[in-house]
N, C-alpha and C. Protein backbone atom coordinates (compact mmCIF):
# COMPACT_ATOMS: atom_id res chain seq x y z
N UNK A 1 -6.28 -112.07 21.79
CA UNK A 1 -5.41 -112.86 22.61
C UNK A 1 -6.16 -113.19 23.90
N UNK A 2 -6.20 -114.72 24.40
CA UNK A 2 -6.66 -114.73 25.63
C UNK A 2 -5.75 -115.16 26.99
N UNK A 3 -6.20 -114.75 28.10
CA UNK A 3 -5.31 -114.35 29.32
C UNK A 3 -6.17 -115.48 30.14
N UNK A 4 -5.13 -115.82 31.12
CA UNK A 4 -5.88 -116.63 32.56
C UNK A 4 -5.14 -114.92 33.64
N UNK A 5 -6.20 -114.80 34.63
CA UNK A 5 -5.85 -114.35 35.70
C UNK A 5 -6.06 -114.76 36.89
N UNK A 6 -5.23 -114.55 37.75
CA UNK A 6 -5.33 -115.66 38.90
C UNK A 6 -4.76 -114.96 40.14
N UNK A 7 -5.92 -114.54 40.97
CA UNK A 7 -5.66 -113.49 42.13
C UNK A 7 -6.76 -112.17 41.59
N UNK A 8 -6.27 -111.59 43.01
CA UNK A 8 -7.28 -110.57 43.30
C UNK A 8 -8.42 -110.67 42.86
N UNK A 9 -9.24 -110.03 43.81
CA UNK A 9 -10.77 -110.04 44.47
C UNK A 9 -11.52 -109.65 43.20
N UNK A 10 -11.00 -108.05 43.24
CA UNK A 10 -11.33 -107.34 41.59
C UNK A 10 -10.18 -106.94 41.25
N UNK A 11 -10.53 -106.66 39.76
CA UNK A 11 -10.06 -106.43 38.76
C UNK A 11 -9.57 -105.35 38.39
N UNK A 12 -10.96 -104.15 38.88
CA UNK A 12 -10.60 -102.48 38.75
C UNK A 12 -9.74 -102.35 37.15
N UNK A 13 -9.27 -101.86 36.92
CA UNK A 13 -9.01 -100.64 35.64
C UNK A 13 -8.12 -101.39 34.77
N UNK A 14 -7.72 -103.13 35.57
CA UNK A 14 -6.55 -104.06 34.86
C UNK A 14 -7.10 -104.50 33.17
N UNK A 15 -8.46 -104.64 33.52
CA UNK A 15 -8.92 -104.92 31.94
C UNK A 15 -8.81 -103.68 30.75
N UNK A 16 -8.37 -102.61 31.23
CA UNK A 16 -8.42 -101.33 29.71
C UNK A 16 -6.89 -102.04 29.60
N UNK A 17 -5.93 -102.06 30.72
CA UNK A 17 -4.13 -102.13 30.82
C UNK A 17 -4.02 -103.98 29.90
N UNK A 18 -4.81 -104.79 30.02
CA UNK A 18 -4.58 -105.77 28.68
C UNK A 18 -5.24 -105.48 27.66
N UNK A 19 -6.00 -104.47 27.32
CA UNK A 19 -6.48 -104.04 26.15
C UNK A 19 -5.53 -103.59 25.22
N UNK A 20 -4.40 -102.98 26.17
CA UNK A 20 -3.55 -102.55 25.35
C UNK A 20 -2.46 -103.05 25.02
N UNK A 21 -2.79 -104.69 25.47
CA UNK A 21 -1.44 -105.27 24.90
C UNK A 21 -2.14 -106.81 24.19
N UNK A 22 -3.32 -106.35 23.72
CA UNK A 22 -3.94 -107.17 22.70
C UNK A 22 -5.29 -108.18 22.99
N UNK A 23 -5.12 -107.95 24.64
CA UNK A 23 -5.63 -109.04 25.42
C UNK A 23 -7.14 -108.22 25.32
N UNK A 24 -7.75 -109.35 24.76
CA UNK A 24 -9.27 -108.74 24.91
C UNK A 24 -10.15 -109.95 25.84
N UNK A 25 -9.46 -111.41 25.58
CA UNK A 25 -10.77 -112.07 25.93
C UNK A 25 -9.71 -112.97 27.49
N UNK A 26 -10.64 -112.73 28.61
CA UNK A 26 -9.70 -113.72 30.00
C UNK A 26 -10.45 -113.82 30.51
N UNK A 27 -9.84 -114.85 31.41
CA UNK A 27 -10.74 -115.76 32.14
C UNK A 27 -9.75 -115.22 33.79
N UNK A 28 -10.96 -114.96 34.65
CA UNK A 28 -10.16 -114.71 36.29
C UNK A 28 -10.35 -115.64 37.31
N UNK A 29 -9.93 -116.13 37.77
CA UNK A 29 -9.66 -117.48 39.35
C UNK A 29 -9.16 -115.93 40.49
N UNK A 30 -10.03 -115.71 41.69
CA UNK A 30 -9.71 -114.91 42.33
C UNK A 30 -8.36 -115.82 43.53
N UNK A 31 -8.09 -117.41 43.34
CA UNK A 31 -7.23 -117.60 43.79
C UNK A 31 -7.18 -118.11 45.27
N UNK A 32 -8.07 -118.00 46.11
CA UNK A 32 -8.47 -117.92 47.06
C UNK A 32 -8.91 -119.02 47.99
N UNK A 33 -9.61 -119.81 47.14
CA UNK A 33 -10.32 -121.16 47.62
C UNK A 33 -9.37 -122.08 47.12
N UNK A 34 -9.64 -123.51 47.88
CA UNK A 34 -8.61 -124.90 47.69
C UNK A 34 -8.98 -125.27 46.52
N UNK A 35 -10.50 -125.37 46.48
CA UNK A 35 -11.01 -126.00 45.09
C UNK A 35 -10.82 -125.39 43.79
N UNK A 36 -9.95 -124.18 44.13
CA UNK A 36 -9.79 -123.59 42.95
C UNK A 36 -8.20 -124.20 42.10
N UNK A 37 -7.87 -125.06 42.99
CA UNK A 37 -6.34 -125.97 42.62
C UNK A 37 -6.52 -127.08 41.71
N UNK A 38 -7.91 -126.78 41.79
CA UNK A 38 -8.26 -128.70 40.97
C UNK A 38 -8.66 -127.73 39.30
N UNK A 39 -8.62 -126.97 39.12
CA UNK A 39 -9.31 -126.25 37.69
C UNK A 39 -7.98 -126.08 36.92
N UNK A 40 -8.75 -126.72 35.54
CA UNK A 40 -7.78 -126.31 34.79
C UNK A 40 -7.63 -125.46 33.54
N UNK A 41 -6.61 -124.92 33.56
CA UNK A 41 -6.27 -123.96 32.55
C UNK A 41 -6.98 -123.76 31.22
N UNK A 42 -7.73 -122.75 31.05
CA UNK A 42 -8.61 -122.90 29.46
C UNK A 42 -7.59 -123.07 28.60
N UNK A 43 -8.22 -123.86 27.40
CA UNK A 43 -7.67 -123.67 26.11
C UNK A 43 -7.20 -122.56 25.80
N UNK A 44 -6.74 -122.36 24.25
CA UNK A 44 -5.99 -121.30 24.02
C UNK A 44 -5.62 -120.50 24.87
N UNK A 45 -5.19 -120.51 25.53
CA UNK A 45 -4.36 -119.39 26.87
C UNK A 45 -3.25 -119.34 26.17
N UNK A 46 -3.21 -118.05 26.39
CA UNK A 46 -1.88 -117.58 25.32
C UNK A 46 -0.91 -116.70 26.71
N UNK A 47 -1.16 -116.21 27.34
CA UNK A 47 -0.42 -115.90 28.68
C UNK A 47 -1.19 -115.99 29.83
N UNK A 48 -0.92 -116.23 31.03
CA UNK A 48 -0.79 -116.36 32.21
C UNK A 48 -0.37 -114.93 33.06
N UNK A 49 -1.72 -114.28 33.73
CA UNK A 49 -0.94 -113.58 35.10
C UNK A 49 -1.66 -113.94 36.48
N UNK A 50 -0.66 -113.62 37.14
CA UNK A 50 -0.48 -114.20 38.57
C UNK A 50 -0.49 -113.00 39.15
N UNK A 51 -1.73 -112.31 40.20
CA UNK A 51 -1.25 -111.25 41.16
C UNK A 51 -1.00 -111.72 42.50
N UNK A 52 0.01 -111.31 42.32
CA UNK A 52 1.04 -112.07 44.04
C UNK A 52 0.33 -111.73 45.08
N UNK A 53 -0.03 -110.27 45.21
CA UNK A 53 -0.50 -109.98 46.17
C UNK A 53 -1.69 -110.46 47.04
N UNK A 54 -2.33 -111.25 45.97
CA UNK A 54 -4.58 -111.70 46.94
C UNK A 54 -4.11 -113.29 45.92
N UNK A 55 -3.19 -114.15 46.39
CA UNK A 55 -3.22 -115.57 46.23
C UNK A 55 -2.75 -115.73 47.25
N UNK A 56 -3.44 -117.28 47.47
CA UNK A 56 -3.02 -118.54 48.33
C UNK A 56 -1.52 -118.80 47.92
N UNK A 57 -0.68 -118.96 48.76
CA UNK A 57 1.08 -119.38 48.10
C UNK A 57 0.81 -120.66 47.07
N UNK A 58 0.03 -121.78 47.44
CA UNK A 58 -0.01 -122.88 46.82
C UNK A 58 -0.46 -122.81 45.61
N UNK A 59 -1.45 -122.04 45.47
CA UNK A 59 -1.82 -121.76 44.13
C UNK A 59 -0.57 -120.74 43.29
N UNK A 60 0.12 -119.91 43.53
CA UNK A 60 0.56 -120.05 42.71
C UNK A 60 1.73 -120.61 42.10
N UNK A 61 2.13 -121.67 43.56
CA UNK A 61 3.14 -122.75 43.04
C UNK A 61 2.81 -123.76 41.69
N UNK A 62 1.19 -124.14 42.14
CA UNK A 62 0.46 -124.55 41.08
C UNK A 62 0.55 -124.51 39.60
N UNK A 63 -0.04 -123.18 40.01
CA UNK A 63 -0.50 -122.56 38.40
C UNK A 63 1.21 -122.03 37.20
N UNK A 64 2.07 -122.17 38.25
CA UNK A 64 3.31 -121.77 38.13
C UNK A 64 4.06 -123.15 37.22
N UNK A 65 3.98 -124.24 37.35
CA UNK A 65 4.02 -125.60 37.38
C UNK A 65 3.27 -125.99 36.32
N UNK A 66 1.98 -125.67 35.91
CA UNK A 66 0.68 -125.97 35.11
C UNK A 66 1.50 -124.98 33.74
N UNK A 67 1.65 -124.02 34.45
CA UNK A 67 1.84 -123.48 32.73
C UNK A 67 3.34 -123.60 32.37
N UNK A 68 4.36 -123.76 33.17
CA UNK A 68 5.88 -124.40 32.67
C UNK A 68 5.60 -125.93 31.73
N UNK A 69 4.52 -126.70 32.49
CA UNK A 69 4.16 -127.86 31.66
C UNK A 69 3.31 -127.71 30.11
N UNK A 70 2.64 -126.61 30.03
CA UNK A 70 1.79 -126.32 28.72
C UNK A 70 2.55 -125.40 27.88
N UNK A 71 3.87 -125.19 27.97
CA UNK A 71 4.26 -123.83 27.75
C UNK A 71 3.66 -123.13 27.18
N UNK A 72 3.30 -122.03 28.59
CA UNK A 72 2.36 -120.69 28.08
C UNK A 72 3.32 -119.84 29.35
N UNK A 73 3.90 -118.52 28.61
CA UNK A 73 4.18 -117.70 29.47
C UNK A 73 3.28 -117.27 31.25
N UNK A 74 4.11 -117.06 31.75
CA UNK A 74 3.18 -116.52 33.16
C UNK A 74 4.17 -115.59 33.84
N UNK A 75 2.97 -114.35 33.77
CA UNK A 75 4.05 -113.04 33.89
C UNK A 75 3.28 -113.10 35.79
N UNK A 76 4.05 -113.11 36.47
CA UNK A 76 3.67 -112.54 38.04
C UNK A 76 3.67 -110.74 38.25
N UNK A 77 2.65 -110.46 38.78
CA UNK A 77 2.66 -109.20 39.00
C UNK A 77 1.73 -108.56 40.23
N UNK A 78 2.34 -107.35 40.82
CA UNK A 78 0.84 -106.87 41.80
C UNK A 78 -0.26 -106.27 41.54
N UNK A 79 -1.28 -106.14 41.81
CA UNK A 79 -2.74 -105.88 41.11
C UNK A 79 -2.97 -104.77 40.50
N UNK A 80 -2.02 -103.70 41.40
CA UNK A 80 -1.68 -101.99 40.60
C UNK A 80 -1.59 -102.33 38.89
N UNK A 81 -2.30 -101.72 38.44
CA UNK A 81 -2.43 -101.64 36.74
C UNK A 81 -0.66 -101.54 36.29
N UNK A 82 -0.26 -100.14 37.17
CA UNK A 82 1.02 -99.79 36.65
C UNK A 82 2.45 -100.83 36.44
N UNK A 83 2.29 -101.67 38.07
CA UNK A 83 3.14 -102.85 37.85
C UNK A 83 2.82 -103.48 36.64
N UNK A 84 1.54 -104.07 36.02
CA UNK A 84 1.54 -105.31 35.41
C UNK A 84 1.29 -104.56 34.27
N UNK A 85 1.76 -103.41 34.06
CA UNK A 85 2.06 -102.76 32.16
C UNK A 85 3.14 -103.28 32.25
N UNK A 86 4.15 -102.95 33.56
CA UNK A 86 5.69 -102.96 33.41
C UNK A 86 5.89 -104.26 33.41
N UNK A 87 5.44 -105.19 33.98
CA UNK A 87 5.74 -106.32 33.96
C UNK A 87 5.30 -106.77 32.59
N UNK A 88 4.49 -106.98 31.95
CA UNK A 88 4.15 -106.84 30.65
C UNK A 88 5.14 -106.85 28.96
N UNK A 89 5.29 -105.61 29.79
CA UNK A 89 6.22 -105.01 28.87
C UNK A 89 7.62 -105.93 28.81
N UNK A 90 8.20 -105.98 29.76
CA UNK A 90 9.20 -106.85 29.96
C UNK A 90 8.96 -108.60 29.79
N UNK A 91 8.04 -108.93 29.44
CA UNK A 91 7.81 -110.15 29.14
C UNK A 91 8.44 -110.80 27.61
N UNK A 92 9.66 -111.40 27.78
CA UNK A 92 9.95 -111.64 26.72
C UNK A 92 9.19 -112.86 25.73
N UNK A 93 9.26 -113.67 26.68
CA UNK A 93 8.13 -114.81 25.97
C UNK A 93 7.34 -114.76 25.15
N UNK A 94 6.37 -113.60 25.76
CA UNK A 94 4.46 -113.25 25.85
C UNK A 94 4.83 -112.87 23.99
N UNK A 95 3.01 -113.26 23.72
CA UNK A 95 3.02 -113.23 22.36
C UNK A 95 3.28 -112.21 21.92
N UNK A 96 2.47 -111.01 22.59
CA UNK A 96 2.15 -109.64 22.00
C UNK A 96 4.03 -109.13 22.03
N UNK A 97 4.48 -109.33 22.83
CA UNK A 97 5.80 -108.76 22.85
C UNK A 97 6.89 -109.76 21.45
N UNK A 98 7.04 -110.46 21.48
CA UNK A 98 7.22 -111.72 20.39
C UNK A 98 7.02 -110.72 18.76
N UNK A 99 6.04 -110.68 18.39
CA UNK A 99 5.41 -109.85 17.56
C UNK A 99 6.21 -108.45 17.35
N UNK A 100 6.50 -107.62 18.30
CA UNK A 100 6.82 -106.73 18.76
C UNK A 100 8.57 -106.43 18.01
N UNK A 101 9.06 -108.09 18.40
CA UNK A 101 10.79 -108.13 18.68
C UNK A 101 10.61 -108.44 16.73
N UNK A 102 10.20 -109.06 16.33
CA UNK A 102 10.06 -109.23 15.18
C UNK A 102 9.99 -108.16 13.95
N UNK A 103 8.74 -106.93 14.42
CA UNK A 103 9.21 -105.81 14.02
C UNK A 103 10.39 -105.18 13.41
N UNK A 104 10.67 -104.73 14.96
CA UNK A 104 12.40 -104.48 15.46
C UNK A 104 13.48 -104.90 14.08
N UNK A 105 13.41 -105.89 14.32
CA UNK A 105 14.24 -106.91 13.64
C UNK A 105 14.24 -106.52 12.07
N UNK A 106 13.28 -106.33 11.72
CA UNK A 106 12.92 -106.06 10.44
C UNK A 106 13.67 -104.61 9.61
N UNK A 107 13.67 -103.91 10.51
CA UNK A 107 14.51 -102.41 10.56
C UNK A 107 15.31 -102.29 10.76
């Protein structure tokens, strides 16, 4: 599954925390610069996260806007690993969770 991330500087320990929800291959925008408003969203992007905390507001009005128009989920979260399991987790949209409800369902 591939991810856009968008915010914070680094990354730290967030890449094992989408490992475990399928996400192996992403692409990061630290969010920061103007010129980073003009880029657009890779292909196959299958979810969207946003760390609130190390973005420009505009960007993520942006990127917020960009993926309501492509529909691709975009989970917002703060850079702490622990928020963005939980936020994660609660993503009803997101593929890996999708998959998940389907299971469920089955039983």
């Amino acid at each position: 599954m591939k991810a856009l991330l968008v915010g914070a500087d680094r990354l730290g320990n967030i890449p094992t925390a989408l490992e475990s929800f399928g996400i192996d291959d992403y692409t990061h925008w630290t969010g920061r610069k103007k010129g980073m408003r003009k880029m657009d969203i890779p292909e196959q992007t299958d979810v969207i996260i946003v760390f609130t905390d190390f973005i420009e507001h505009n960007m993520t009005q942006l990127v917020k806007e960009k993926a309501k128009q492509m529909n691709i989920p975009c989970v917002f979260s703060k850079r702490a690993s622990s928020d963005l399991v939980h936020r994660l987790e609660g993503c009803k949209h997101c593929p890996f969770n999708l998959e998940n409800q389907k299971k469920k369902r089955k039983h």
